[in-house]
Protein backbone atom coordinates (compact mmCIF):
# COMPACT_ATOMS: atom_id res chain seq x y z
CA UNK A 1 0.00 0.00 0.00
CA UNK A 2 1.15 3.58 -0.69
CA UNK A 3 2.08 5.64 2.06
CA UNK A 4 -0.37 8.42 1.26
CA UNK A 5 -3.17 5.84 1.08
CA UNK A 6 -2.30 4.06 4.51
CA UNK A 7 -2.25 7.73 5.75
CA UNK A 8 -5.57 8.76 4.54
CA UNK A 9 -7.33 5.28 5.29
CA UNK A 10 -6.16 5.04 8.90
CA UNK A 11 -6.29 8.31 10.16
CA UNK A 12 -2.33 9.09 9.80
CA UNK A 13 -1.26 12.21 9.40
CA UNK A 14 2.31 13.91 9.24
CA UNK A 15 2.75 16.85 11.72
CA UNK A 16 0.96 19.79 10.05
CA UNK A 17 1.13 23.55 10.83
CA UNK A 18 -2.58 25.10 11.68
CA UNK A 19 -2.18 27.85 9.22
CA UNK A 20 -4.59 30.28 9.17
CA UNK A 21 -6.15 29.72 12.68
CA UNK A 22 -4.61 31.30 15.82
CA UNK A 23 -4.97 28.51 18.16
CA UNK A 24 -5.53 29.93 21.64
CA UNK A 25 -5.76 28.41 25.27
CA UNK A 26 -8.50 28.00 26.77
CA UNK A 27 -10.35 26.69 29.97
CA UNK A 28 -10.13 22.79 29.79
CA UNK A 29 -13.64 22.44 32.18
CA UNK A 30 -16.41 22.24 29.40
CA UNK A 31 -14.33 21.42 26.29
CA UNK A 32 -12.66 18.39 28.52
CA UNK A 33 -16.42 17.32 30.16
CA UNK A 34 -18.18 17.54 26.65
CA UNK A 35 -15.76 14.05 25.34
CA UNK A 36 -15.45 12.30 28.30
CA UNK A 37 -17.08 9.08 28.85
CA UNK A 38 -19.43 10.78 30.91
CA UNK A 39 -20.93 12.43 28.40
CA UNK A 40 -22.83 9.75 25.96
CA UNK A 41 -23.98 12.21 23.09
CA UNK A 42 -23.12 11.25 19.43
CA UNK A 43 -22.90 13.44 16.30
CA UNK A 44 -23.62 11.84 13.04
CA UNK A 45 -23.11 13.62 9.98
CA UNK A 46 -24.10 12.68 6.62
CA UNK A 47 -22.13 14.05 3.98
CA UNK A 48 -24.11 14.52 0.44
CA UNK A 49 -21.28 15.01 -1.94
CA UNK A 50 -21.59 17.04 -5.08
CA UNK A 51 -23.83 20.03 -3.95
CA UNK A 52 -27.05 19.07 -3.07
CA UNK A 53 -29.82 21.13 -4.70
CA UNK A 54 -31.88 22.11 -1.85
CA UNK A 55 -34.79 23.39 -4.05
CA UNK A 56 -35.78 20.45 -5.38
CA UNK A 57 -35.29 18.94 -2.12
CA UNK A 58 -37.19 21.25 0.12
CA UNK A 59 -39.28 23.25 -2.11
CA UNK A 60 -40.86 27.05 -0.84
CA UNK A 61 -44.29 26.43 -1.87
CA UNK A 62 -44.77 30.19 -1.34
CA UNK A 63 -42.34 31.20 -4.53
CA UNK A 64 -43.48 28.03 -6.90
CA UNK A 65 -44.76 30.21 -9.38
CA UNK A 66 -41.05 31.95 -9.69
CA UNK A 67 -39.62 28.60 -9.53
CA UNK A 68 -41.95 27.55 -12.19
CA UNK A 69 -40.48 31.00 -14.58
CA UNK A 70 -36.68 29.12 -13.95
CA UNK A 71 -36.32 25.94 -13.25
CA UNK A 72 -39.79 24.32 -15.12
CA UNK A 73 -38.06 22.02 -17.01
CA UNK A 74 -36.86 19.79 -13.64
CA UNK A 75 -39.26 21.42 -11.12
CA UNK A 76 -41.41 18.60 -9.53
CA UNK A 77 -45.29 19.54 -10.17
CA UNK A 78 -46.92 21.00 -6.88
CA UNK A 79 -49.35 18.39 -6.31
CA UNK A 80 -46.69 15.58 -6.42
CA UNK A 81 -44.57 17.52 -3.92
CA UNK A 82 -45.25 16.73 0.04
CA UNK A 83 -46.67 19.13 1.73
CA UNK A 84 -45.45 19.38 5.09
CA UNK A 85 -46.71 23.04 6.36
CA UNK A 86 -44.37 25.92 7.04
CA UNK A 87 -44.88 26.91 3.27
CA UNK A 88 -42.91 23.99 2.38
CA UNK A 89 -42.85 20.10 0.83
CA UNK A 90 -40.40 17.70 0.24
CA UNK A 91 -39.22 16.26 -3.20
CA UNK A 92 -41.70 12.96 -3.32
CA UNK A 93 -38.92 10.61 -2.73
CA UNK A 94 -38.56 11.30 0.90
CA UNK A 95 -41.69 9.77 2.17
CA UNK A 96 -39.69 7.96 5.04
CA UNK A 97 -38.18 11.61 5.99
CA UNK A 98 -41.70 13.37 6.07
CA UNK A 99 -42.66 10.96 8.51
CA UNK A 100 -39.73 11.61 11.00
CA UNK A 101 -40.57 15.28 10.15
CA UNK A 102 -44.61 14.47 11.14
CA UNK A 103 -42.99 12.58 14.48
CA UNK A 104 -41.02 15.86 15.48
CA UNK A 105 -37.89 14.26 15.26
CA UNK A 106 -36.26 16.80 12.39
CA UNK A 107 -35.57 20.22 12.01
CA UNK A 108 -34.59 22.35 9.09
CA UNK A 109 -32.05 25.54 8.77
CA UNK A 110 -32.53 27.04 5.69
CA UNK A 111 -30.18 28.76 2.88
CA UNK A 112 -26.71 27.45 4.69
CA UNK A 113 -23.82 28.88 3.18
CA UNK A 114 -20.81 31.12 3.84
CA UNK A 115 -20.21 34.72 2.72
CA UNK A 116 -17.97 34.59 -0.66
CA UNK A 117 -19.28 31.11 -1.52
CA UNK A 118 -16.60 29.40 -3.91
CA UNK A 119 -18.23 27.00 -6.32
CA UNK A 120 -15.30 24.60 -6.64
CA UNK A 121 -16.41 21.05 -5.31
CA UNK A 122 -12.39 20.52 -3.43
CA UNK A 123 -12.07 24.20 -2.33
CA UNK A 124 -15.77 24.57 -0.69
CA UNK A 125 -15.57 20.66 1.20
CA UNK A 126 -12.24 22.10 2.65
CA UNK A 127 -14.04 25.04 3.63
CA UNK A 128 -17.22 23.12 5.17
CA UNK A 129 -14.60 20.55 6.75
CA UNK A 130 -12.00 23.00 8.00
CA UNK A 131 -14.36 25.61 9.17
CA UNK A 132 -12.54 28.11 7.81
CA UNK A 133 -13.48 31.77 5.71
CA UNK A 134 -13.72 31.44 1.87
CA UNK A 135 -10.48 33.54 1.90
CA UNK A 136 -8.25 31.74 4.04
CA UNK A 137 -6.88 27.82 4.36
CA UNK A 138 -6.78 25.94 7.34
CA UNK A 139 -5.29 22.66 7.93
CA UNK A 140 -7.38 21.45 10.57
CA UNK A 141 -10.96 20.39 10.89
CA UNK A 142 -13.73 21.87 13.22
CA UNK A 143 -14.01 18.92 15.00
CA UNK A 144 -10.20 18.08 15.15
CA UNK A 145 -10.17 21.66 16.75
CA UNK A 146 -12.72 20.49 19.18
CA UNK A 147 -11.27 17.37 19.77
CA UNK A 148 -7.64 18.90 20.02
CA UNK A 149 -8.52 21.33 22.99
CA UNK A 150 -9.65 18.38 25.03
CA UNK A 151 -7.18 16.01 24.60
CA UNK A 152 -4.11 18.12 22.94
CA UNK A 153 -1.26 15.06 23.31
CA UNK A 154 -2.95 12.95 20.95
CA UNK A 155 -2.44 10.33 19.89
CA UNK A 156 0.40 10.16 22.19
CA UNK A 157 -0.89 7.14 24.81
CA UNK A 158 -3.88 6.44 23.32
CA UNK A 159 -6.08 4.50 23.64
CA UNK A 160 -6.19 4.31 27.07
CA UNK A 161 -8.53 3.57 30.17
CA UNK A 162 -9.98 6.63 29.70
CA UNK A 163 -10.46 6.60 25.79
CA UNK A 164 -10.20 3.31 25.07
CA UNK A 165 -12.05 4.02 21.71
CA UNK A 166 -11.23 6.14 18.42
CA UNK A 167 -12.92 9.54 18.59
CA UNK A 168 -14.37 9.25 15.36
CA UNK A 169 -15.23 6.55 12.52
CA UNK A 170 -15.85 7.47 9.11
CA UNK A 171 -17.70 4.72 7.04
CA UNK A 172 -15.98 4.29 4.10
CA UNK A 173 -12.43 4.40 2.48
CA UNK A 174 -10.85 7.66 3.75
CA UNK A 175 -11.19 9.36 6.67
CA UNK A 176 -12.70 12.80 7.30
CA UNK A 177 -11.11 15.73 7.39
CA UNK A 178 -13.44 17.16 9.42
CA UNK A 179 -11.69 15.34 12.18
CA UNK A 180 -7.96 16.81 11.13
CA UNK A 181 -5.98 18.06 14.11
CA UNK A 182 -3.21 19.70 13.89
CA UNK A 183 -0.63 16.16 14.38
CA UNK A 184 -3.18 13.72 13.61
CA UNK A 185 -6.46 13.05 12.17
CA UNK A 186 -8.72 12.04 15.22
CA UNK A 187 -11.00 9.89 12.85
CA UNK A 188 -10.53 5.86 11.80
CA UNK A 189 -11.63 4.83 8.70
CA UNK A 190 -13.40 1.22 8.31
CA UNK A 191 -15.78 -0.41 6.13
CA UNK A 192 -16.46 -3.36 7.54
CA UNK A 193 -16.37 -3.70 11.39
CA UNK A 194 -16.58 -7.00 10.86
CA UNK A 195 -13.15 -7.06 9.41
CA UNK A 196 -10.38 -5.28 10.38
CA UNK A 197 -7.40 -7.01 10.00
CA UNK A 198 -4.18 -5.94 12.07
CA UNK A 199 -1.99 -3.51 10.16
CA UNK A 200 1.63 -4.35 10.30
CA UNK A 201 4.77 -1.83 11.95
CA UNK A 202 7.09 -2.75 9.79
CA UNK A 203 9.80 -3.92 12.43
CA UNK A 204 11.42 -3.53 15.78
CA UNK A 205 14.15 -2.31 15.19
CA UNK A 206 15.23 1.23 16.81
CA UNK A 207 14.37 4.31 14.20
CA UNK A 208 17.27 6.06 13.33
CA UNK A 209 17.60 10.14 15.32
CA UNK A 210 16.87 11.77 12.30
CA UNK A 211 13.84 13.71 10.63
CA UNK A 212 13.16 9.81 9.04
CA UNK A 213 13.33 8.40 11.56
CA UNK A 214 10.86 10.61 14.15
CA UNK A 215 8.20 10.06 11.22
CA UNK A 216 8.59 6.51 10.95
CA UNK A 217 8.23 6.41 14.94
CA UNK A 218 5.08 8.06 14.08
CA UNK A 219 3.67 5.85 11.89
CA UNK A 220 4.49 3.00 13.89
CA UNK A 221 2.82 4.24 17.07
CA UNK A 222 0.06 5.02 14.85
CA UNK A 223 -0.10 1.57 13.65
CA UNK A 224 -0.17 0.32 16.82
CA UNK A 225 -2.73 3.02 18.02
CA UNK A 226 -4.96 1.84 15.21
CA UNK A 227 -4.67 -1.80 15.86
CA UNK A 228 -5.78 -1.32 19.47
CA UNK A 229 -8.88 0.56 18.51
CA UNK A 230 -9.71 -2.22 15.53
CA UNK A 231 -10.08 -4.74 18.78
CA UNK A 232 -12.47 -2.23 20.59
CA UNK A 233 -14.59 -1.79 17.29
CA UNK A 234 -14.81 -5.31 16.68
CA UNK A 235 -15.55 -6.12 20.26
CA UNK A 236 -18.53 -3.60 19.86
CA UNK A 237 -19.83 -5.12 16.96
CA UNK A 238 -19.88 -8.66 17.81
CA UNK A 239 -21.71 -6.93 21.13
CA UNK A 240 -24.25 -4.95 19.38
CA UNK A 241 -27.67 -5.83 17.03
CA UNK A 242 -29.74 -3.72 14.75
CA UNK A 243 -33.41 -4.09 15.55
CA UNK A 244 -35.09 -2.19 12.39
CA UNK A 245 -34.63 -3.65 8.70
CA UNK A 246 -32.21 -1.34 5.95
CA UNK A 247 -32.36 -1.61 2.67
CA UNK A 248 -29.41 -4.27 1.51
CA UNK A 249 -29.05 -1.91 -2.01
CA UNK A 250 -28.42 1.59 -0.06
CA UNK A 251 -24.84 1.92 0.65
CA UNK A 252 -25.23 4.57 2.85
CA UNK A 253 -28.40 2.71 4.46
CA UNK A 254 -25.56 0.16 5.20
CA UNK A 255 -23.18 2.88 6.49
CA UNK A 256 -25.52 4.00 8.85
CA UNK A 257 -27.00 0.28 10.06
CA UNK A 258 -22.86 -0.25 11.18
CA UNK A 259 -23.15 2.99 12.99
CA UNK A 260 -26.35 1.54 14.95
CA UNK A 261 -24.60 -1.38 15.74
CA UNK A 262 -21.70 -0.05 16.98
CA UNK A 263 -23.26 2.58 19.60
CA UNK A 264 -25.25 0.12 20.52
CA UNK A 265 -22.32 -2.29 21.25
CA UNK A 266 -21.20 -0.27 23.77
CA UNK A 267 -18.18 1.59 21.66
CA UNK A 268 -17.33 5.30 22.99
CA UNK A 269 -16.89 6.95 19.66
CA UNK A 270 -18.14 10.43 20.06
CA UNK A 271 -18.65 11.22 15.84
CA UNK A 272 -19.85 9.11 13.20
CA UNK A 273 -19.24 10.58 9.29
CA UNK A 274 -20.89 8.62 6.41
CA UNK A 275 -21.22 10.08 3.03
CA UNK A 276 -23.79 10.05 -0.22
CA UNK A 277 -22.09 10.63 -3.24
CA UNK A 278 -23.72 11.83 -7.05
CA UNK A 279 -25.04 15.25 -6.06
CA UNK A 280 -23.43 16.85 -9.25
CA UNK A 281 -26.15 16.67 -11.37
CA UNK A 282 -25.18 18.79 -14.11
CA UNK A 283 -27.42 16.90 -16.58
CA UNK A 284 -30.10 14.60 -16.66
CA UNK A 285 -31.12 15.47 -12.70
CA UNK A 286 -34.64 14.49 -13.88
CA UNK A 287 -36.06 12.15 -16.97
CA UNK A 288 -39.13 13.58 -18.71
CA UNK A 289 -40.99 13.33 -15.86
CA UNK A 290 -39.30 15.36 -13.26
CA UNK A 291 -40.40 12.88 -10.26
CA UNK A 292 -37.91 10.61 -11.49
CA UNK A 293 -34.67 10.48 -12.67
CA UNK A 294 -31.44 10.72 -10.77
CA UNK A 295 -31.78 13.37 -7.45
CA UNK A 296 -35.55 11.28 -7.22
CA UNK A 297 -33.22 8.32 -6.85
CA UNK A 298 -30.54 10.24 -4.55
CA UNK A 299 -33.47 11.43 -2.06
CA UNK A 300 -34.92 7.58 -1.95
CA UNK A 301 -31.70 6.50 -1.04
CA UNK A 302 -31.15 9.28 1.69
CA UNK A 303 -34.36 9.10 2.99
CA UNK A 304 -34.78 5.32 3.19
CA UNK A 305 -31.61 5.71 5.08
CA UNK A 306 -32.27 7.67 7.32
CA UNK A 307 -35.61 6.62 8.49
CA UNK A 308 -34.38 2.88 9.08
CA UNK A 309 -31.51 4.62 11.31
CA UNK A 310 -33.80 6.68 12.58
CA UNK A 311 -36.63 3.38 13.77
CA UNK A 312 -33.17 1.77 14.52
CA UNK A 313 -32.28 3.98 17.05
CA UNK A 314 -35.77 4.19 18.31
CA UNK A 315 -36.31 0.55 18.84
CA UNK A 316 -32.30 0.28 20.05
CA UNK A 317 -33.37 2.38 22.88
CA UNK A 318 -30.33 4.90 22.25
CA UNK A 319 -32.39 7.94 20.58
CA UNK A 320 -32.11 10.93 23.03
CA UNK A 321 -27.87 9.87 22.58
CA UNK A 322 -28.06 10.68 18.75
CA UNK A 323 -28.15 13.92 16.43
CA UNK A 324 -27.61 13.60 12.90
CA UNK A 325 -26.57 16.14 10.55
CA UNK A 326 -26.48 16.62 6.78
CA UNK A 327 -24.59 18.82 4.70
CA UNK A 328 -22.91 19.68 1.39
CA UNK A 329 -20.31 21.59 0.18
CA UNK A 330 -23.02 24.18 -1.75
CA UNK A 331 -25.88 24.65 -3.15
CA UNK A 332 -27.24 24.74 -6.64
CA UNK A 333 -28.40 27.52 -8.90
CA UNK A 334 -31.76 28.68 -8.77
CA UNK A 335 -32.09 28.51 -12.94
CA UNK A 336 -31.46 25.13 -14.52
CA UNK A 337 -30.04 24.76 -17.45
CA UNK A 338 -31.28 22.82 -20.61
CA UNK A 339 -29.53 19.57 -19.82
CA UNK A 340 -32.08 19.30 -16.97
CA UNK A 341 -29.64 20.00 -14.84
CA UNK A 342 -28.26 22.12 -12.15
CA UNK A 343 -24.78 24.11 -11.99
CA UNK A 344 -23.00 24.94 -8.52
CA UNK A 345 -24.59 27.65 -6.97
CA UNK A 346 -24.24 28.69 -2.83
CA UNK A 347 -26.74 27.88 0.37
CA UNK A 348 -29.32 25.01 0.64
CA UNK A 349 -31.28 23.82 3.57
CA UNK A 350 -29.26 22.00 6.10
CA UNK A 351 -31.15 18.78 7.69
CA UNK A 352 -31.57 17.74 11.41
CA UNK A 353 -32.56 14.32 13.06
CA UNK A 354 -32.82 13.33 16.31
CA UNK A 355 -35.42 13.36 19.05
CA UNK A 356 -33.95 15.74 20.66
CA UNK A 357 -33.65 18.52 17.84
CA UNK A 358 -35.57 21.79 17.68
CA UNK A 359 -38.54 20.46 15.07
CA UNK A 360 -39.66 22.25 12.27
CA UNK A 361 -37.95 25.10 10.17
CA UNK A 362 -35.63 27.61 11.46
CA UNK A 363 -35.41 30.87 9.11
CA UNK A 364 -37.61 31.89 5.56
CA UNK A 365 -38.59 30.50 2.54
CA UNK A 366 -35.51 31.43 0.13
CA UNK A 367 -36.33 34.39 -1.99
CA UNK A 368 -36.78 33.92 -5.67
CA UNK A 369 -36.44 36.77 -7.70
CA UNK A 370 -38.81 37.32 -10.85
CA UNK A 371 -36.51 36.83 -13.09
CA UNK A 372 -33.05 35.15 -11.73
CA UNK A 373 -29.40 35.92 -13.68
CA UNK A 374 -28.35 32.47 -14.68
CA UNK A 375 -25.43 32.78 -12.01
CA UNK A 376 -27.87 33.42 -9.46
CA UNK A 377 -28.15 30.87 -6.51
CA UNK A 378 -29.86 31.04 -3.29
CA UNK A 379 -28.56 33.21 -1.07
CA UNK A 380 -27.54 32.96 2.22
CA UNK A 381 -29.89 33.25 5.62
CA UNK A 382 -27.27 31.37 8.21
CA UNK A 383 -23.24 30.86 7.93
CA UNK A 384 -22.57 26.94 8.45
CA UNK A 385 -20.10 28.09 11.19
CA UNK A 386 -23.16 28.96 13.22
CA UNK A 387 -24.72 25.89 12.61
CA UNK A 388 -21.63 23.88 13.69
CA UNK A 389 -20.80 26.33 16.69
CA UNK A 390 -24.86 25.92 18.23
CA UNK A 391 -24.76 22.27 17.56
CA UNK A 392 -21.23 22.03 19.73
CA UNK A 393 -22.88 24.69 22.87
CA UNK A 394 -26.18 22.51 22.48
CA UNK A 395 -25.26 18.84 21.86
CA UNK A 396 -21.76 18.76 23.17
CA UNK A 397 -22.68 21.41 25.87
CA UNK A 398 -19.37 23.44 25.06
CA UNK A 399 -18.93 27.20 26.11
CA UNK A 400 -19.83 30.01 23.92
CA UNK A 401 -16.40 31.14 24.42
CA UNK A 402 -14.38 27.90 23.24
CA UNK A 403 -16.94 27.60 20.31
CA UNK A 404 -15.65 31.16 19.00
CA UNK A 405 -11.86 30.03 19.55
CA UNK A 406 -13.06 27.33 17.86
CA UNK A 407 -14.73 28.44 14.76
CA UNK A 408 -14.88 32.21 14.48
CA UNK A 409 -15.40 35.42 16.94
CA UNK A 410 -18.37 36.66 15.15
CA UNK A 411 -20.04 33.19 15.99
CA UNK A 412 -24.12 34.10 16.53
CA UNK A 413 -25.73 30.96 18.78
CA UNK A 414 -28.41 29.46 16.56
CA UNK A 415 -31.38 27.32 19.05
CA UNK A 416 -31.35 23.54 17.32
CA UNK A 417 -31.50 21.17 20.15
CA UNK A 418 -35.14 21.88 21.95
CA UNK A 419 -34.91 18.40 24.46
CA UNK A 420 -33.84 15.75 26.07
CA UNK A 421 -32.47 17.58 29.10
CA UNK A 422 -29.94 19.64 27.31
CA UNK A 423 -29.63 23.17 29.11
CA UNK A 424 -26.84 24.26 27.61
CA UNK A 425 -27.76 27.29 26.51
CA UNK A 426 -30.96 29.69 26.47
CA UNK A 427 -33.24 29.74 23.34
CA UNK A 428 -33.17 33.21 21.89
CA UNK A 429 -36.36 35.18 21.17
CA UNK A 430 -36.26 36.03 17.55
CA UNK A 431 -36.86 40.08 18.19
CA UNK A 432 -39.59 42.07 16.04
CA UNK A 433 -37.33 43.81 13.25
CA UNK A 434 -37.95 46.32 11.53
CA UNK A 435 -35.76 46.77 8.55
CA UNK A 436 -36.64 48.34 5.35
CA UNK A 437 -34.57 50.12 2.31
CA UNK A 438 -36.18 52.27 0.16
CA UNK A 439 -36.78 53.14 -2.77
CA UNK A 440 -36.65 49.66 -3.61
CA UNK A 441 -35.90 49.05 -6.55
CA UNK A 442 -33.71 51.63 -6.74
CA UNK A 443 -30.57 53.48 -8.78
CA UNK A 444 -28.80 55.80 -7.39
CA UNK A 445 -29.23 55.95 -3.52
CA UNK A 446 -31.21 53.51 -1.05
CA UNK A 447 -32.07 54.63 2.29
CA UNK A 448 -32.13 51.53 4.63
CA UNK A 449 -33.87 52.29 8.42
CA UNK A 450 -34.18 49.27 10.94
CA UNK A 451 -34.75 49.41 14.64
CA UNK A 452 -31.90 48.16 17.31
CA UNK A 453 -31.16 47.73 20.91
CA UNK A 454 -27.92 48.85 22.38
CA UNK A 455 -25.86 46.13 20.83
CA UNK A 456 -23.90 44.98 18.33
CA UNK A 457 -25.05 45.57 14.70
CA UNK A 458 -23.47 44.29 11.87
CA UNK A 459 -25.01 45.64 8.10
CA UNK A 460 -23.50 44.16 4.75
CA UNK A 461 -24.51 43.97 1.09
CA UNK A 462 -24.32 40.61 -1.37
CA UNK A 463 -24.56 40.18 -4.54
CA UNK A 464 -26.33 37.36 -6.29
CA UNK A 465 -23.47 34.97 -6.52
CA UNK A 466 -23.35 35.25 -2.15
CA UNK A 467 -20.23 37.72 -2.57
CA UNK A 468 -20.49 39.62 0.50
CA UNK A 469 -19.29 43.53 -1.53
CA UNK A 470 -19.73 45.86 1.50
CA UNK A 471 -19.93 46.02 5.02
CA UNK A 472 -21.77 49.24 5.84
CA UNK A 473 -21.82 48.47 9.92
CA UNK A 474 -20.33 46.37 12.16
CA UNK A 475 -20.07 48.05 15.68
CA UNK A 476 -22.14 48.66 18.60
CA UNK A 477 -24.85 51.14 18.26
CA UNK A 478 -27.36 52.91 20.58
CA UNK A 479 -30.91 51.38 21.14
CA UNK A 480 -33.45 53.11 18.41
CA UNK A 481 -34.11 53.66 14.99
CA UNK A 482 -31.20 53.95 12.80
CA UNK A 483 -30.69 55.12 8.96
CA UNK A 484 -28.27 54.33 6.79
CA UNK A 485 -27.86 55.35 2.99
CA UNK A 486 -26.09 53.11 0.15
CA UNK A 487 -25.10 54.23 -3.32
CA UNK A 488 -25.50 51.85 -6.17
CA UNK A 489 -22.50 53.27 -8.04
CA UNK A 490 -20.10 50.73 -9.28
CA UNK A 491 -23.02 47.78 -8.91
CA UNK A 492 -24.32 46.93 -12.52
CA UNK A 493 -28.51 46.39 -12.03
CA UNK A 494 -30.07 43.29 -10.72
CA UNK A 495 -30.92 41.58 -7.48
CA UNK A 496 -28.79 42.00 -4.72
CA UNK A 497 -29.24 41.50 -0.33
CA UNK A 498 -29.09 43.35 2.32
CA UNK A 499 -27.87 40.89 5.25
CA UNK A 500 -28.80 42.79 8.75
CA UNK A 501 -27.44 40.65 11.68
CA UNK A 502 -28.22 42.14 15.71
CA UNK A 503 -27.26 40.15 18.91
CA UNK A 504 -30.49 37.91 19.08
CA UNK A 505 -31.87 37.91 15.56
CA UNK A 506 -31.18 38.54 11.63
CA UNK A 507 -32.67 39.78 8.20
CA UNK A 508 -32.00 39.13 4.80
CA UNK A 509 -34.33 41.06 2.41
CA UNK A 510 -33.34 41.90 -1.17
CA UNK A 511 -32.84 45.38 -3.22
CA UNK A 512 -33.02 45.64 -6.77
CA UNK A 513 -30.60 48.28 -8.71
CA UNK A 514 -32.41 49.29 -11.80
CA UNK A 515 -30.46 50.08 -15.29
């Protein structure tokens, strides 16, 4: 086997440097409690990989008619679509996933993005995985960050009694960057837990003191770090069952039943990272009839999934322990093109399961413009990092503080856990905003007003691509009504968004610049 292949299938890594990310010290007390054994909470995330197109997967009733004006030739007809309230319904594939949704056991963020959304598939996944800003490059993941603060002389003596098992599994062939610390990639990768057969360390002799030889100390205690854990994830399959049936043709259905079986076996593994590829559906996204074709067959697949994991879990007894999570590395575009198709475009709806997430939808329908510019995606209502940072404070019950060393210092606390005893944090009241430009459209000059407390306010302007072109605030201001004038000079007409973001609440509402 090639070096770089044993590396990236056993969760090797050489000593990196975390470029980009001033890694601070912080208090050990909530970061430390949130992985230890005491704590029993698991993290799933299911990685759709391609860029999912979140409008045919959760469609906004409310702007079908635009939808109809530029996308007709792949958007699903309204009365096939599943109507599940809240203005919205899901592609009519997902049958299994409107029932968890009509149980309460899913919730929905839409328009998930990043400000200066890059539409390469390798740059945005190392943006989604690292955590990082569009314009810089980190070398870690968010949840090798996490990991790292807890336990920072890993994998130096472990496993041990105390974490006897790896941190993270990834099903499948390489592990997850998410999981990337700054030495060593807290994440296994396995297939088959069935079958993990004993890597060998190449010898006993005594490395040389050179730079070769330190590294190939390294890889041998890694070796022998990754052997120990194979016994402890074979142990905990041969100890656990799956109660619910899967699907025997849905790889990721099988991805998921081994996850199951393993928490249920009694293995410690805090984060579970399974992946569903063939979400670049540049052509042929629907046949004639646009209920089938291939994203009908990509939502089947995920949703068939995820509802057996979900009655798994249920009838396993182990539900309140588990949150899953989807995501992708974008978006589509809102027009599709004539291979009935869709082309990268920027934020999609971001999925929740669990019994113990906050149900229903959190933020508004995405807003369709009359008459969308062909680069023109959906634009963003909540930056992943949020997501990420309010799923850490409310699942892993870590401190607002860490989660902005962490992830970012503008971090804004999203609620998305709403049970199972979790008091981690305080829900939020979304405030009553008032925020209005005007004229609108405009060319020329737009006044915008909105109303604030004494707090932080932070004002910007996108385009339609999600390129965040101005920030117009971002201080503190007085409690009251506050105006604030824009010039259009330099912007060439169409839509763009005003993105208004206050302690406790946000706004997106878009501006048209007239020719």
């Amino acid at each position: 086997m090639k070096r770089r292949n044993f590396i990236q299938t056993t969760g090797l890594s050489l000593p990196l440097l975390l470029n980009g990310f001033k890694l601070r010290a912080m208090p050990k007390s909530s970061i430390f409690s949130a992985i230890s054994s005491e704590n029993d909470r698991i993290l799933v995330l299911i990685q759709l990989n391609g860029g999912n197109d979140g409008l045919s997967m959760i469609t906004p009733i409310d702007q079908y008619d635009k939808l109809a004006n530029a996308r007709g030739n792949i958007l699903i007809p309204q009365g096939s679509l599943l109507d599940v309230g809240f203005n919205q319904a899901f592609h009519p594939s997902m049958t299994g996933i409107k029932s968890v949704f009509d149980e309460g056991k899913m919730g929905v963020v839409q328009a998930v993005g990043y400000p200066n959304q890059n539409r390469s598939h390798f740059r945005s996944s190392d943006i989604w995985t690292s955590g990082s800003p569009a314009t810089e490059v980190w070398t870690t993941g968010w949840l090798g960050r996490y990991f790292q603060q807890g336990q920072p002389d890993f994998p130096e003596g472990y496993p041990n009694a105390d974490y006897p098992d790896p941190f993270a599994l990834t099903l499948g062939g390489n592990v997850t960057e998410t999981c990337q610390g700054t030495v060593a990639n807290f994440s296994m990768a396995i297939n088959d837990p069935f079958n993990l057969s004993p890597l060998t360390t190449g010898g006993n002799d005594v490395p040389p003191s050179t730079p070769y030889g330190e590294e190939l100390a390294f890889l041998r205690q890694r070796i022998e770090s990754t052997n120990a854990y194979s016994d402890g994830i074979t142990e905990a399959a041969d100890n656990g069952s799956n109660m619910a049936t899967y699907p025997d043709d849905n790889a990721l259905a099988q991805q998921l039943k081994n996850v199951a079986l393993l928490i249920a076996g009694g293995l410690q593994t805090k984060v579970y990272v399974v992946n569903l590829g063939g979400f670049d559906t540049h052509a042929g996204q629907v046949v004639l009839d646009p209920t089938l074709g291939t994203y009908s067959e990509l939502m089947q697949l995920l949703s068939d999934a995820v509802t057996a994991f979900q009655q798994d879990l249920s009838l396993l007894g182990i539900e309140k322990r588990v949150v899953t999570m989807t995501f992708s590395e974008f978006g589509r575009r809102i027009r599709s093109n004539d291979s009935l198709g869709t082309d990268h475009g920027d934020a999609a709806p971001l999925m929740l399961f669990g019994s113990c997430v906050k149900p229903g939808f959190t933020g508004e329908s995405p807003e369709i413009p009359d008459n969308p510019e062909v680069q023109e995606a959906v634009a963003m209502q909540y930056d992943f990092r949020n997501v990420y940072g309010s799923v850490l404070m409310d699942w892993f019950e870590v401190a607002e503080t860490d989660v902005q060393n962490l992830l970012f210092p503008d971090f804004s606390y999203i609620p998305l856990v709403d049970g199972c005893n979790v008091s981690a944090t305080t829900q939020l009241p979304v405030p009553d905003m008032v925020f209005t430009p005007y004229p609108n459209p405009f060319n020329g000059e737009v006044n915008v007003i909105f109303k604030s407390g004494n707090e932080h306010v932070r004002l910007s302007v996108f385009n339609s691509a999600g390129q965040e072109l101005n920030v117009l605030i971002n201080k503190r201001l007085y409690a009251g009504e506050h105006t604030v004038k824009f010039k259009s000079s330099g912007l060439s007409s169409g839509n763009y968004y005003f993105h208004l973001r206050l302690d406790n609440g946000r706004q997106k509402t878009k501006l048209v610049v007239k020719g």
